[in-house]
C-alpha atoms as a PDB file:
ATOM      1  CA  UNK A   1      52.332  93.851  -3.650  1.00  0.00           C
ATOM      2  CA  UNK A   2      56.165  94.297  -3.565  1.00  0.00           C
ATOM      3  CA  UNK A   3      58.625  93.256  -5.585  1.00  0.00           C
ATOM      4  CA  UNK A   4      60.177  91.569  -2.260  1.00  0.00           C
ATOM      5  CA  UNK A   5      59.541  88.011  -1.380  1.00  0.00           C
ATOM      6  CA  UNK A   6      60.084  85.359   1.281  1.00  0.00           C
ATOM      7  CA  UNK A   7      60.763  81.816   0.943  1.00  0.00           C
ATOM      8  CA  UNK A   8      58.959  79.596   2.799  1.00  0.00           C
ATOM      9  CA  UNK A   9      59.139  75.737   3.420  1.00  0.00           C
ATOM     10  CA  UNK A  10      56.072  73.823   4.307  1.00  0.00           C
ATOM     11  CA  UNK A  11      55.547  70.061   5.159  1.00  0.00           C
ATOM     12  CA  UNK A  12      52.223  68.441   3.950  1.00  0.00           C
ATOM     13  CA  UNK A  13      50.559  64.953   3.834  1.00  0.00           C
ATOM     14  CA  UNK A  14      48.358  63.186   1.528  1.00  0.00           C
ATOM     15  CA  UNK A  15      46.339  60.050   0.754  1.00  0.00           C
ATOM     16  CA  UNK A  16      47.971  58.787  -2.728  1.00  0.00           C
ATOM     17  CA  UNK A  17      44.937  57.017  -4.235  1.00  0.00           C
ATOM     18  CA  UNK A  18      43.273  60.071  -5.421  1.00  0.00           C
ATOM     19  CA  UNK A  19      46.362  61.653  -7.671  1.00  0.00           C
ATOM     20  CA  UNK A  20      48.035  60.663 -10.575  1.00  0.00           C
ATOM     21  CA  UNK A  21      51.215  61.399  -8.451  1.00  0.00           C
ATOM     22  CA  UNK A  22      52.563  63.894  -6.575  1.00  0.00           C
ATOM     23  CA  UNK A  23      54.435  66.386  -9.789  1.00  0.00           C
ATOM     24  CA  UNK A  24      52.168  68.644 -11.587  1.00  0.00           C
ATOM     25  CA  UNK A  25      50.643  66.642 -15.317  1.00  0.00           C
ATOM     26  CA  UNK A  26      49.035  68.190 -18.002  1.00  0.00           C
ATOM     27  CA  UNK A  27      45.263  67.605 -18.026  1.00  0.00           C
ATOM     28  CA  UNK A  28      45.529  65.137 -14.366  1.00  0.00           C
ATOM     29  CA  UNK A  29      44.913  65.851 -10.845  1.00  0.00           C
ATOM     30  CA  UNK A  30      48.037  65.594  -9.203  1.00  0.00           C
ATOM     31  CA  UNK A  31      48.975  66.765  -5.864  1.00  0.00           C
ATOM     32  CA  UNK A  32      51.561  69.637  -6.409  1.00  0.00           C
ATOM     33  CA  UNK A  33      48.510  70.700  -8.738  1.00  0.00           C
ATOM     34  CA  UNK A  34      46.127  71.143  -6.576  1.00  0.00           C
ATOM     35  CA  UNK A  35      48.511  73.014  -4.380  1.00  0.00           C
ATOM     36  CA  UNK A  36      48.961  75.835  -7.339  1.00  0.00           C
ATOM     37  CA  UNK A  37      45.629  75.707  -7.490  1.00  0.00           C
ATOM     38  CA  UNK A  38      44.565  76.860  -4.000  1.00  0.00           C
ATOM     39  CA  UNK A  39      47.854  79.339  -4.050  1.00  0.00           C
ATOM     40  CA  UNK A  40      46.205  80.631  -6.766  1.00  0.00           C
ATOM     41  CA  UNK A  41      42.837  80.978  -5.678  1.00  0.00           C
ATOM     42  CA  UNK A  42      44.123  82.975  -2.902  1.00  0.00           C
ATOM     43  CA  UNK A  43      46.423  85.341  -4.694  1.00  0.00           C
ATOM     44  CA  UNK A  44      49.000  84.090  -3.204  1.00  0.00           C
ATOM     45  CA  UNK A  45      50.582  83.169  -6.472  1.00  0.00           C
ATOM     46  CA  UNK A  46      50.026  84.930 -10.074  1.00  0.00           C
ATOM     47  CA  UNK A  47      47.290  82.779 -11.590  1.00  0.00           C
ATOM     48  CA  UNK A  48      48.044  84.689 -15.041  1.00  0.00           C
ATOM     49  CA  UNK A  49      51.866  83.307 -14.879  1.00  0.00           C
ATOM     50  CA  UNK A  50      52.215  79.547 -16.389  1.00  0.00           C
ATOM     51  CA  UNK A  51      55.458  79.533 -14.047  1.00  0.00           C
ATOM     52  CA  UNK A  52      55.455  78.533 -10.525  1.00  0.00           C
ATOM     53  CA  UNK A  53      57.958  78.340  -7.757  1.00  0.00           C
ATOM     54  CA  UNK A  54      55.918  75.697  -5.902  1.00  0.00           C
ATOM     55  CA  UNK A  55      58.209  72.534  -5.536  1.00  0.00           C
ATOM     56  CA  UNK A  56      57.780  69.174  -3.794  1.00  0.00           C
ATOM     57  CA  UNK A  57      60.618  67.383  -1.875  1.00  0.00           C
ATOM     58  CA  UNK A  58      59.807  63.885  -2.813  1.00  0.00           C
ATOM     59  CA  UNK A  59      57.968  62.433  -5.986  1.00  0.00           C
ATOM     60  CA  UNK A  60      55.799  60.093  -5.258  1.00  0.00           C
ATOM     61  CA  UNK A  61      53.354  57.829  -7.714  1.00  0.00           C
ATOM     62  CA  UNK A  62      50.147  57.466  -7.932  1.00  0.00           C
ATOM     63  CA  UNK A  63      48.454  55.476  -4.842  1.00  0.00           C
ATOM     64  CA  UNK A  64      51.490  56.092  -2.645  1.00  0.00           C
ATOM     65  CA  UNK A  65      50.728  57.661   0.472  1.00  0.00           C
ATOM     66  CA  UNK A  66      52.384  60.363   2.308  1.00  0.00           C
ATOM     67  CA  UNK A  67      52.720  60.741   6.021  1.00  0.00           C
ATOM     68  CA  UNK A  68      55.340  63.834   5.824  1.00  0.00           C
ATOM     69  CA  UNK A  69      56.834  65.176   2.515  1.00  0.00           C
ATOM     70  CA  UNK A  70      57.596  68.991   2.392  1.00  0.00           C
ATOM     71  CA  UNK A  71      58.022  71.831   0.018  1.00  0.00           C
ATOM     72  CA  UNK A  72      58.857  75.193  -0.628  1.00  0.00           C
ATOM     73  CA  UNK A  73      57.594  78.095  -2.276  1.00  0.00           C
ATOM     74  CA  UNK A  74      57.921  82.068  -2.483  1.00  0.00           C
ATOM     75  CA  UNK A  75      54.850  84.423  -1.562  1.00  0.00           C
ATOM     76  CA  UNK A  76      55.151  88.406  -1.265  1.00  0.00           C
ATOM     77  CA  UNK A  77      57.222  89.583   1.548  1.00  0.00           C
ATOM     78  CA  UNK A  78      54.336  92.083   2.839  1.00  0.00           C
ATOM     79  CA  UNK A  79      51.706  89.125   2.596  1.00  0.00           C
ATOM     80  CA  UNK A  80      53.937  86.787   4.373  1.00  0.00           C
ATOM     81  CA  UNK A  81      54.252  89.790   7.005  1.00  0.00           C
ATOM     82  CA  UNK A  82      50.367  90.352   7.563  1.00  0.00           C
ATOM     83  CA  UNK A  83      49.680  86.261   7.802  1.00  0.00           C
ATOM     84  CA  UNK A  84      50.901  83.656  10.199  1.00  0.00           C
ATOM     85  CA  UNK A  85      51.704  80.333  10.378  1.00  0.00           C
ATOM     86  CA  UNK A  86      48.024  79.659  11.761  1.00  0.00           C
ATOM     87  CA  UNK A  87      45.979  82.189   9.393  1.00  0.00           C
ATOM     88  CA  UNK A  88      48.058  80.539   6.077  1.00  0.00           C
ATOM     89  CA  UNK A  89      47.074  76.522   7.444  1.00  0.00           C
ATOM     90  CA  UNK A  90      43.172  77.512   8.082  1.00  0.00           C
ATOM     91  CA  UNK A  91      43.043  79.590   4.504  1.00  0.00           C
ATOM     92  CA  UNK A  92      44.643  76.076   3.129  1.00  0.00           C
ATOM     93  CA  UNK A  93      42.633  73.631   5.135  1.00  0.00           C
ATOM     94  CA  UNK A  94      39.296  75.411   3.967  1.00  0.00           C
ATOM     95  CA  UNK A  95      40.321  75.392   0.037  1.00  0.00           C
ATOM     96  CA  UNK A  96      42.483  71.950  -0.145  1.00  0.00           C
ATOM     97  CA  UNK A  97      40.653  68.454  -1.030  1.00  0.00           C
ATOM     98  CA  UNK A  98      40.334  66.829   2.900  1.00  0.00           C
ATOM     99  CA  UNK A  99      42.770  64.350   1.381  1.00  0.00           C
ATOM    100  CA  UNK A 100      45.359  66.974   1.351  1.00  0.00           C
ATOM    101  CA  UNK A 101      46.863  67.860   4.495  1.00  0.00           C
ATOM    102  CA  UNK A 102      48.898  71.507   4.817  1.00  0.00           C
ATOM    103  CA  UNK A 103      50.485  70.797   7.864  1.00  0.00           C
ATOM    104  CA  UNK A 104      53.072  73.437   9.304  1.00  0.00           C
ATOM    105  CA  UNK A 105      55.236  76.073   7.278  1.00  0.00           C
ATOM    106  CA  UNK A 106      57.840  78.835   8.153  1.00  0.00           C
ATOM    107  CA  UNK A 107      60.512  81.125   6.447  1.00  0.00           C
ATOM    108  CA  UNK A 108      63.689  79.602   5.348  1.00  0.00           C
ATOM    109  CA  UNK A 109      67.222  81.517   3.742  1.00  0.00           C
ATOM    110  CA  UNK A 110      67.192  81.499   0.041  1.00  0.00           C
ATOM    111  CA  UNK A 111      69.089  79.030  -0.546  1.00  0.00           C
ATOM    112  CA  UNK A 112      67.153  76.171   1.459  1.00  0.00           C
ATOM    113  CA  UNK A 113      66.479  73.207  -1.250  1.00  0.00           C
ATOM    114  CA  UNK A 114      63.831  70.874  -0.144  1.00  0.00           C
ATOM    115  CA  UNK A 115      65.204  68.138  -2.121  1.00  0.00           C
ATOM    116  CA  UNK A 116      68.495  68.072  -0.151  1.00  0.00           C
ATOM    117  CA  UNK A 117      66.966  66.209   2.774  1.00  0.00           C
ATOM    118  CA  UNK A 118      69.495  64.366   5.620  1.00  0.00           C
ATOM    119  CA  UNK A 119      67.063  60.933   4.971  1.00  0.00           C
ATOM    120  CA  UNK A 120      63.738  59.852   3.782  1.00  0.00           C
ATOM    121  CA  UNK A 121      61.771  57.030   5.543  1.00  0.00           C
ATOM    122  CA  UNK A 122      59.272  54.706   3.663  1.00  0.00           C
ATOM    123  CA  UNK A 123      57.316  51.961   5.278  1.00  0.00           C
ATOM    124  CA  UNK A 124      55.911  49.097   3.244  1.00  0.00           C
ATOM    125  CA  UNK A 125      52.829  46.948   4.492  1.00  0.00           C
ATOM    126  CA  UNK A 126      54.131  43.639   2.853  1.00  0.00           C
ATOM    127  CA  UNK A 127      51.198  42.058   4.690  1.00  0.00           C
ATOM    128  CA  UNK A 128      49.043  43.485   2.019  1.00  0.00           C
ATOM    129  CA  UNK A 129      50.220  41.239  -0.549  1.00  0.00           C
ATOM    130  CA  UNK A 130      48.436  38.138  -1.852  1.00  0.00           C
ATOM    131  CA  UNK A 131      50.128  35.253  -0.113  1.00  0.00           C
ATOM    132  CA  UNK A 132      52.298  36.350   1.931  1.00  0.00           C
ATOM    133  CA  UNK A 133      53.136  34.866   4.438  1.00  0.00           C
ATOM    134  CA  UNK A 134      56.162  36.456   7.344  1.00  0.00           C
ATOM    135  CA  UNK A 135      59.297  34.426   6.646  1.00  0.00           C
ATOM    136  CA  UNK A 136      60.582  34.323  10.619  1.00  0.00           C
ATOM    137  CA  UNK A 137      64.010  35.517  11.996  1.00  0.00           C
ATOM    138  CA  UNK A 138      65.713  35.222   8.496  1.00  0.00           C
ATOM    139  CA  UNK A 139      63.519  38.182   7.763  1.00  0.00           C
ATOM    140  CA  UNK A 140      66.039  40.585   9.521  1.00  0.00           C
ATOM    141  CA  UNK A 141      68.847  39.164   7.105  1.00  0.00           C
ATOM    142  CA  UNK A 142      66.794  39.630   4.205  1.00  0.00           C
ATOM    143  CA  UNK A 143      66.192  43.174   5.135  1.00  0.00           C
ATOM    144  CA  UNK A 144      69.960  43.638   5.531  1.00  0.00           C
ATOM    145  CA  UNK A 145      71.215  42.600   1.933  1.00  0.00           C
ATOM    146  CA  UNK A 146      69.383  46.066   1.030  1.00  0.00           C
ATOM    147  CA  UNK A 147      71.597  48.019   3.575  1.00  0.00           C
ATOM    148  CA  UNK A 148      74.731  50.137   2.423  1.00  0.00           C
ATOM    149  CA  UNK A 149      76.006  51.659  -0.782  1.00  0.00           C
ATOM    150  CA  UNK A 150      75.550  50.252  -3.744  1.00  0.00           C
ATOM    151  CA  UNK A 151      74.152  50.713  -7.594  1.00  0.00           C
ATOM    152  CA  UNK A 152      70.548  49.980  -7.193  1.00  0.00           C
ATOM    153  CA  UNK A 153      70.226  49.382 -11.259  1.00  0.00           C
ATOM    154  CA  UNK A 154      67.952  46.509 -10.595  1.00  0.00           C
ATOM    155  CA  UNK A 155      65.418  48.088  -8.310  1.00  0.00           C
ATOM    156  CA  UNK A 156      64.281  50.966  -9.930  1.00  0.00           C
ATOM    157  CA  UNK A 157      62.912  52.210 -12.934  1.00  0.00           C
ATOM    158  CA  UNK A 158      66.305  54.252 -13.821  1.00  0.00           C
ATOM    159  CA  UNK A 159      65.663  57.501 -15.741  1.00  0.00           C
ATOM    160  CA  UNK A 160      68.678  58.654 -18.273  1.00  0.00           C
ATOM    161  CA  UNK A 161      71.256  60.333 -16.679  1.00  0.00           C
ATOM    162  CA  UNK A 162      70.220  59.745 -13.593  1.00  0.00           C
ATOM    163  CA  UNK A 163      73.026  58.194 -10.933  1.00  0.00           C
ATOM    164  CA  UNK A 164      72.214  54.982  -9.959  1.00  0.00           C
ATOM    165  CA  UNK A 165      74.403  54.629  -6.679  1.00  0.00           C
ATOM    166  CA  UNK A 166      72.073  54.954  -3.261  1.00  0.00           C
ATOM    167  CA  UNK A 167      72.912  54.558  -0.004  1.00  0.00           C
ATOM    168  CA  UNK A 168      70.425  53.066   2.228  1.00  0.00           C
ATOM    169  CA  UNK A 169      71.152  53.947   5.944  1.00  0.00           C
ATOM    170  CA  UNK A 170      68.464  51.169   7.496  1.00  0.00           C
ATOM    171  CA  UNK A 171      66.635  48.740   6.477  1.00  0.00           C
ATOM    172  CA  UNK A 172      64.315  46.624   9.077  1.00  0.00           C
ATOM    173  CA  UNK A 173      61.015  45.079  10.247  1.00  0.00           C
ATOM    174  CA  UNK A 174      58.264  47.646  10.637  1.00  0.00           C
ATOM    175  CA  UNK A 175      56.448  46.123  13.490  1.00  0.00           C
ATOM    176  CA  UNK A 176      52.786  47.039  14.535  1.00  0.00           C
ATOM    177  CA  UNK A 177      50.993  45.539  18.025  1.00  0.00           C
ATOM    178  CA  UNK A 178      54.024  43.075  18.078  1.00  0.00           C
ATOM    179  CA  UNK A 179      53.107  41.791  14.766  1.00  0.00           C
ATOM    180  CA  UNK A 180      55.751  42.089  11.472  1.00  0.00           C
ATOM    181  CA  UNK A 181      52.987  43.580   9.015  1.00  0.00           C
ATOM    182  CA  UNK A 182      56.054  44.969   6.524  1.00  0.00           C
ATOM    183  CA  UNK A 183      59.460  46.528   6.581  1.00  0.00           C
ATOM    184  CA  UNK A 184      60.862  50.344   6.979  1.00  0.00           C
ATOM    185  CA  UNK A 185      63.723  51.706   5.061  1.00  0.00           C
ATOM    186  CA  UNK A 186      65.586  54.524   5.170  1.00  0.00           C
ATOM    187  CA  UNK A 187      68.339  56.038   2.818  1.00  0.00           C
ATOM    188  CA  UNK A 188      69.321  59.863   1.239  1.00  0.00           C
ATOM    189  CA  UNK A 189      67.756  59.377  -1.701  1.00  0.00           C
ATOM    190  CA  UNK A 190      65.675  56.985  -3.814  1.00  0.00           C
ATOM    191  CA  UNK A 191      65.593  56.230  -7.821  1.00  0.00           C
ATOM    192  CA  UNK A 192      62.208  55.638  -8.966  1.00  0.00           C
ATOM    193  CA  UNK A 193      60.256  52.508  -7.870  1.00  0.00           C
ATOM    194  CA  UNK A 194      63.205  51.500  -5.745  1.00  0.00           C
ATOM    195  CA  UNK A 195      60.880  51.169  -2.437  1.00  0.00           C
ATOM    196  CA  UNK A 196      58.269  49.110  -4.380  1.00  0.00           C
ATOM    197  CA  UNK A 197      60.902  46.607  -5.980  1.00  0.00           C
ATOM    198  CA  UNK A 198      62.420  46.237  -2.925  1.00  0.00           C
ATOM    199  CA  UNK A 199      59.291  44.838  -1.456  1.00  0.00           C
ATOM    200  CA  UNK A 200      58.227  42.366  -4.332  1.00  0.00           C
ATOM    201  CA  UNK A 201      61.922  41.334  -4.057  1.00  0.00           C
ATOM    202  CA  UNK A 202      61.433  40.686  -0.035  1.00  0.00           C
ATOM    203  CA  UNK A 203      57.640  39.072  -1.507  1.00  0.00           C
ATOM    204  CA  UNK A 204      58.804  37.016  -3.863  1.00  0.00           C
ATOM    205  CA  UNK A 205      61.647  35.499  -1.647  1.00  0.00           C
ATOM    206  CA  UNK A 206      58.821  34.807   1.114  1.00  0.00           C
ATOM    207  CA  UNK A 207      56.495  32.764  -1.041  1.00  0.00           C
ATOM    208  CA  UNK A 208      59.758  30.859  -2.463  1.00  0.00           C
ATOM    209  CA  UNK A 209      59.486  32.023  -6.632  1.00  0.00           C
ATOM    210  CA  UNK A 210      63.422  33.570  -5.822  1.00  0.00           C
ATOM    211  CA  UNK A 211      66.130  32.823  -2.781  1.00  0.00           C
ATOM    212  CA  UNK A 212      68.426  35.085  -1.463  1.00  0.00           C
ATOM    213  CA  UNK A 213      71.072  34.260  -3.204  1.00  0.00           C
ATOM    214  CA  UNK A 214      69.145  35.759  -6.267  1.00  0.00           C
ATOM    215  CA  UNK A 215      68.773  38.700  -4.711  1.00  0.00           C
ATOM    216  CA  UNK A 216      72.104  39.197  -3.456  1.00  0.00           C
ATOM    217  CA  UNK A 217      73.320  38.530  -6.998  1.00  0.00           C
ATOM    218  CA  UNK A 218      71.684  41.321  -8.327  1.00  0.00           C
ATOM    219  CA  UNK A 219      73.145  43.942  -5.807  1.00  0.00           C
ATOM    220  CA  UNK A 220      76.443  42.518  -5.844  1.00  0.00           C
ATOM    221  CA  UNK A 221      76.006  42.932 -10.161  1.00  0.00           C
ATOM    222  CA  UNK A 222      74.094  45.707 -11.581  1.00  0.00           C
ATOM    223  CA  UNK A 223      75.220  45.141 -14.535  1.00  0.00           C
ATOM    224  CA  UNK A 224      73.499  42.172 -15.077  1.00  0.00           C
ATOM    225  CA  UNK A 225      70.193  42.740 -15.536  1.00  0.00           C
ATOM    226  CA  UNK A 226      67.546  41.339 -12.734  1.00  0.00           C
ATOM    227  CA  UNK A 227      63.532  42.342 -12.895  1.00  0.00           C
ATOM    228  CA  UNK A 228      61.713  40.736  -9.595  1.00  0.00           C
ATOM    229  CA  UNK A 229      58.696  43.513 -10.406  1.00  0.00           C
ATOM    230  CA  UNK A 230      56.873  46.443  -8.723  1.00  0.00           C
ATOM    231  CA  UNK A 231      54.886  45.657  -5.548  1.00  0.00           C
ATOM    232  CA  UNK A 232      51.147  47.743  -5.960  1.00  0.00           C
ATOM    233  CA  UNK A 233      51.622  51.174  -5.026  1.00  0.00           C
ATOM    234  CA  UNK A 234      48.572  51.505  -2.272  1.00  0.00           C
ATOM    235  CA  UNK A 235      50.816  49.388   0.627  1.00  0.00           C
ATOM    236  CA  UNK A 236      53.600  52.289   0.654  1.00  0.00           C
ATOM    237  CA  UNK A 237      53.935  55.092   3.050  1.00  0.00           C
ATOM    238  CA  UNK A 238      56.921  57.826   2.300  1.00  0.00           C
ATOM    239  CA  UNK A 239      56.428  58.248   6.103  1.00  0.00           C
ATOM    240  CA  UNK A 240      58.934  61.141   6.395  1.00  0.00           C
ATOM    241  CA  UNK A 241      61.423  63.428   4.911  1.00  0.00           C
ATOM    242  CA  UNK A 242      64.022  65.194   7.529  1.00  0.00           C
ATOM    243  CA  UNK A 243      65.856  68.135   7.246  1.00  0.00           C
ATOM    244  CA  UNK A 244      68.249  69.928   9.268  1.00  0.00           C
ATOM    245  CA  UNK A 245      65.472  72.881   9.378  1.00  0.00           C
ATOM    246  CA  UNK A 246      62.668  70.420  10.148  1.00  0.00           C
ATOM    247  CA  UNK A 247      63.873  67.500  12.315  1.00  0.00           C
ATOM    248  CA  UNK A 248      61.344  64.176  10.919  1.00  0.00           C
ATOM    249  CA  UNK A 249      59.108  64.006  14.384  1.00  0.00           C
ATOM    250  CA  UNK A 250      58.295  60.356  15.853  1.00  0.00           C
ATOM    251  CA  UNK A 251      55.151  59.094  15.600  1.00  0.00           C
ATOM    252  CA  UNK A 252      52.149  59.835  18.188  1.00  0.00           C
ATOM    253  CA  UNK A 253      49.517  57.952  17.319  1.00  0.00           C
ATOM    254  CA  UNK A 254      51.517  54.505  16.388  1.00  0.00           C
ATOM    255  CA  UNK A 255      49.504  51.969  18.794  1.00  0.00           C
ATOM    256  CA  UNK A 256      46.748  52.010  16.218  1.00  0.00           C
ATOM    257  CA  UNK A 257      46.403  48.329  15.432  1.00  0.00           C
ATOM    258  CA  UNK A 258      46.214  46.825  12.056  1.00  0.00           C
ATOM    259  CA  UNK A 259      44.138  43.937  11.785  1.00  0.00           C
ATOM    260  CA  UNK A 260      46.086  40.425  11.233  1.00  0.00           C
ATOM    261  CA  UNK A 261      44.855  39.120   7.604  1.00  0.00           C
ATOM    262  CA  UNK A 262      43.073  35.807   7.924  1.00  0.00           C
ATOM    263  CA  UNK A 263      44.698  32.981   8.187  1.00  0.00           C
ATOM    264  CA  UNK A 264      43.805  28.854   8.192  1.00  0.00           C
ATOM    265  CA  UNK A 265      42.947  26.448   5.577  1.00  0.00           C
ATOM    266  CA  UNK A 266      38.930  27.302   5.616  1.00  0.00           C
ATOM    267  CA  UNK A 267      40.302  30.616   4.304  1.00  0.00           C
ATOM    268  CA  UNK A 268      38.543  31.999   1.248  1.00  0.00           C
ATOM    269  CA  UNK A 269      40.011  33.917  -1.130  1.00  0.00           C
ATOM    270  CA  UNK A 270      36.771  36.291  -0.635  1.00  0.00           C
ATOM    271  CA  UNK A 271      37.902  36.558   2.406  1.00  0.00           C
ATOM    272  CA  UNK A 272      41.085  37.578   2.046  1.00  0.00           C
ATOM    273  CA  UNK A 273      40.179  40.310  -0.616  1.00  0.00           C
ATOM    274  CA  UNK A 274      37.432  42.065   2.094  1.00  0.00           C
ATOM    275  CA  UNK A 275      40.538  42.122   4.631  1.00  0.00           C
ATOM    276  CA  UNK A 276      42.307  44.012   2.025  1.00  0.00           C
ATOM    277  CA  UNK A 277      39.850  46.691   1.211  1.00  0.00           C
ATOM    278  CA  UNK A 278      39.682  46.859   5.554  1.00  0.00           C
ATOM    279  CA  UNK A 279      43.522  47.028   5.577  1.00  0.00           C
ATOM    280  CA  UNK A 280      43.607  49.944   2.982  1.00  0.00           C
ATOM    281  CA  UNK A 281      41.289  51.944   5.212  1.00  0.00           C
ATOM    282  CA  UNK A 282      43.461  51.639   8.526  1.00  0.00           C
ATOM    283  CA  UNK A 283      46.401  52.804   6.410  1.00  0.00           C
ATOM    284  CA  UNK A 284      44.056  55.961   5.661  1.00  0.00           C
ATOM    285  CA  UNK A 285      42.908  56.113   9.115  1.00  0.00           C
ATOM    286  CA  UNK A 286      46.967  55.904  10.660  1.00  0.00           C
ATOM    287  CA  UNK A 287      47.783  58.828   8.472  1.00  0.00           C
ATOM    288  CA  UNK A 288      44.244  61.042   9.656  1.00  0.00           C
ATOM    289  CA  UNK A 289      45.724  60.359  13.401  1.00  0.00           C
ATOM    290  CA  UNK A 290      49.323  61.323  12.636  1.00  0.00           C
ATOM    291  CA  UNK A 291      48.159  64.548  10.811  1.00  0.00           C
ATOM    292  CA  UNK A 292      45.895  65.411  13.842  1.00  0.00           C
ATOM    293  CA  UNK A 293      49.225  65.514  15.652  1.00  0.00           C
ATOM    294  CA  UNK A 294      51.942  66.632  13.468  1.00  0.00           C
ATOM    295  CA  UNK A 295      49.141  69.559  12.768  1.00  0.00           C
ATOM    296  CA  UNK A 296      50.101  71.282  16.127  1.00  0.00           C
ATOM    297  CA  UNK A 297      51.479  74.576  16.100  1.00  0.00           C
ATOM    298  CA  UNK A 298      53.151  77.228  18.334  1.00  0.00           C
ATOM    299  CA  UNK A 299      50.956  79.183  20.361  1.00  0.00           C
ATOM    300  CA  UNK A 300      51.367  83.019  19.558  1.00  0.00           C
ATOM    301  CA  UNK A 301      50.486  85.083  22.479  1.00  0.00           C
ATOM    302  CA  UNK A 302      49.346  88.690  22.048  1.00  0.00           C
ATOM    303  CA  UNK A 303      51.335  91.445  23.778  1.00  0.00           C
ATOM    304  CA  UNK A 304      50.146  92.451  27.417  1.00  0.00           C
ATOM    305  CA  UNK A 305      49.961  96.560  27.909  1.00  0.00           C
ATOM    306  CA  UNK A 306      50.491  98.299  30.866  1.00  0.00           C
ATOM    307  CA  UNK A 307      47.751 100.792  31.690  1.00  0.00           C
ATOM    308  CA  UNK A 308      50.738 103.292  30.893  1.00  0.00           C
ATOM    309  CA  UNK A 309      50.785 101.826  27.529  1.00  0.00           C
ATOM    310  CA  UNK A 310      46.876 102.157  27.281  1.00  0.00           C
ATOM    311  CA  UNK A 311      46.930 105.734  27.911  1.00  0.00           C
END
């Protein structure tokens, strides 16, 4: 191989529940991992080399699922050259656990950052929360307190040095078969557990333990310290990352139906639990359907000769 290399960024999904997050761990099974790992296999990266240039967008924890994240990473200029798009997804798909999905990569200037994304979208199935129970119109204004600029202190788990201000460009019902089975919000950034905070904060507020008011309070004061908890990881979706290079695509596949959780006072709490362990599969099985379509790729045609040409 050459000294020469390309950089390429790639977009991939995954089903969180099988990783101890998405960042490479000493002596765990983690997503970016496994990645290095089938790079490697291939000889695509130098499995004698500790260092990689392999780097996820997003970090995500463990039992969060990902619709779109993306990535980037550098491979040999002449190997990039004999492969393409196609030939590099099949020599993934064949290697990577079928919870892994590769799903479209392509050759970006040197200084593309993956990490420096226009907006990331997360959607949380608040549904799948032990009593819940959808709060009505005032729902919407709920959702709204979480909208804007602000230090976000008291939802997330703030690592040192890290700048606590966010901005969150949308925050609203996420709406399935006419049904409110969660919310979907959108900012530039997000500090660590801010998504999952938000939605115990939005939980908490539905089953009465806090008001708004509370809530409000501890936006409006970050320096007074607020914990409303961390809502269970399997319920989130980091349903997209966009970049300039690679515009976030709408979904295809959305009219799958989730099934409403039971509901009426012969309810048992047996029953309740079996809808959950249902619900967690149609999460999976959203996420199989929206890979089968974001998995498309430009047809490369072959050249046509001329019987001039032949000769």
């Amino acid at each position: 191989m050459t000294n020469q290399s390309v950089r390429l960024a790639f977009r991939i999904g995954y089903l969180g529940d099988g990783y101890h997050g998405s960042q490479v761990q000493p002596d765990v099974i983690t997503v970016q991992g496994e990645l290095i790992r089938v790079f490697r296999s291939l000889k695509w990266l130098d499995s004698a080399s500790k260092e990689h240039n392999l780097v996820l967008s997003s970090r995500t924890d463990a039992g969060v699922h990902v619709r779109l994240n993306g990535g980037v990473v550098h491979i040999d200029e002449e190997l990039w050259s004999a492969l393409t798009p196609r030939k590099m997804i099949r020599a993934l798909d064949d290697r990577l656990p079928k919870d892994i999905a590769f799903l479209d990569v392509k050759q970006v200037d040197e200084d593309w950052n993956p990490r420096m994304a226009n907006h990331r979208v997360y959607r949380y199935r608040l549904e799948g929360l032990e009593f819940w129970k959808y709060p009505g119109e005032v729902f919407t204004e709920w959702l709204q307190m979480f909208e804007g600029t602000y230090n976000a202190t008291n939802f997330a788990r703030l690592e040192e040095g890290k700048n606590p201000m966010r901005t969150i460009l949308s925050c609203k019902p996420w709406v399935v078969d006419g049904r409110t089975v969660g919310f979907e919000i959108i900012g530039e950034a997000f500090l660590w557990n801010q998504v999952r905070r938000t939605a115990m904060a939005l939980h908490r507020m539905s089953i009465g333990e806090i008001s708004p008011h509370d809530v409000k309070q501890a936006i409006e004061n970050p320096e007074i310290e607020a914990d409303f908890g961390v809502a269970p990881a399997d319920w989130l979706i980091l349903w997209g990352v966009d970049w300039d290079e690679m515009k976030l695509p709408s979904s295809k596949s959305e009219i799958h139906c989730f099934t409403a959780p039971p509901s009426g006072p012969a309810v048992e709490r047996t029953m309740r639990k079996r809808w959950r362990d249902g619900a967690r599969h149609e999460m999976k099985s959203l996420l199989y359907h929206e890979w089968a379509d974001l998995g498309e790729l430009p047809i490369v045609k072959h050249k046509s000769f001329t019987s001039e040409e032949l000769e």
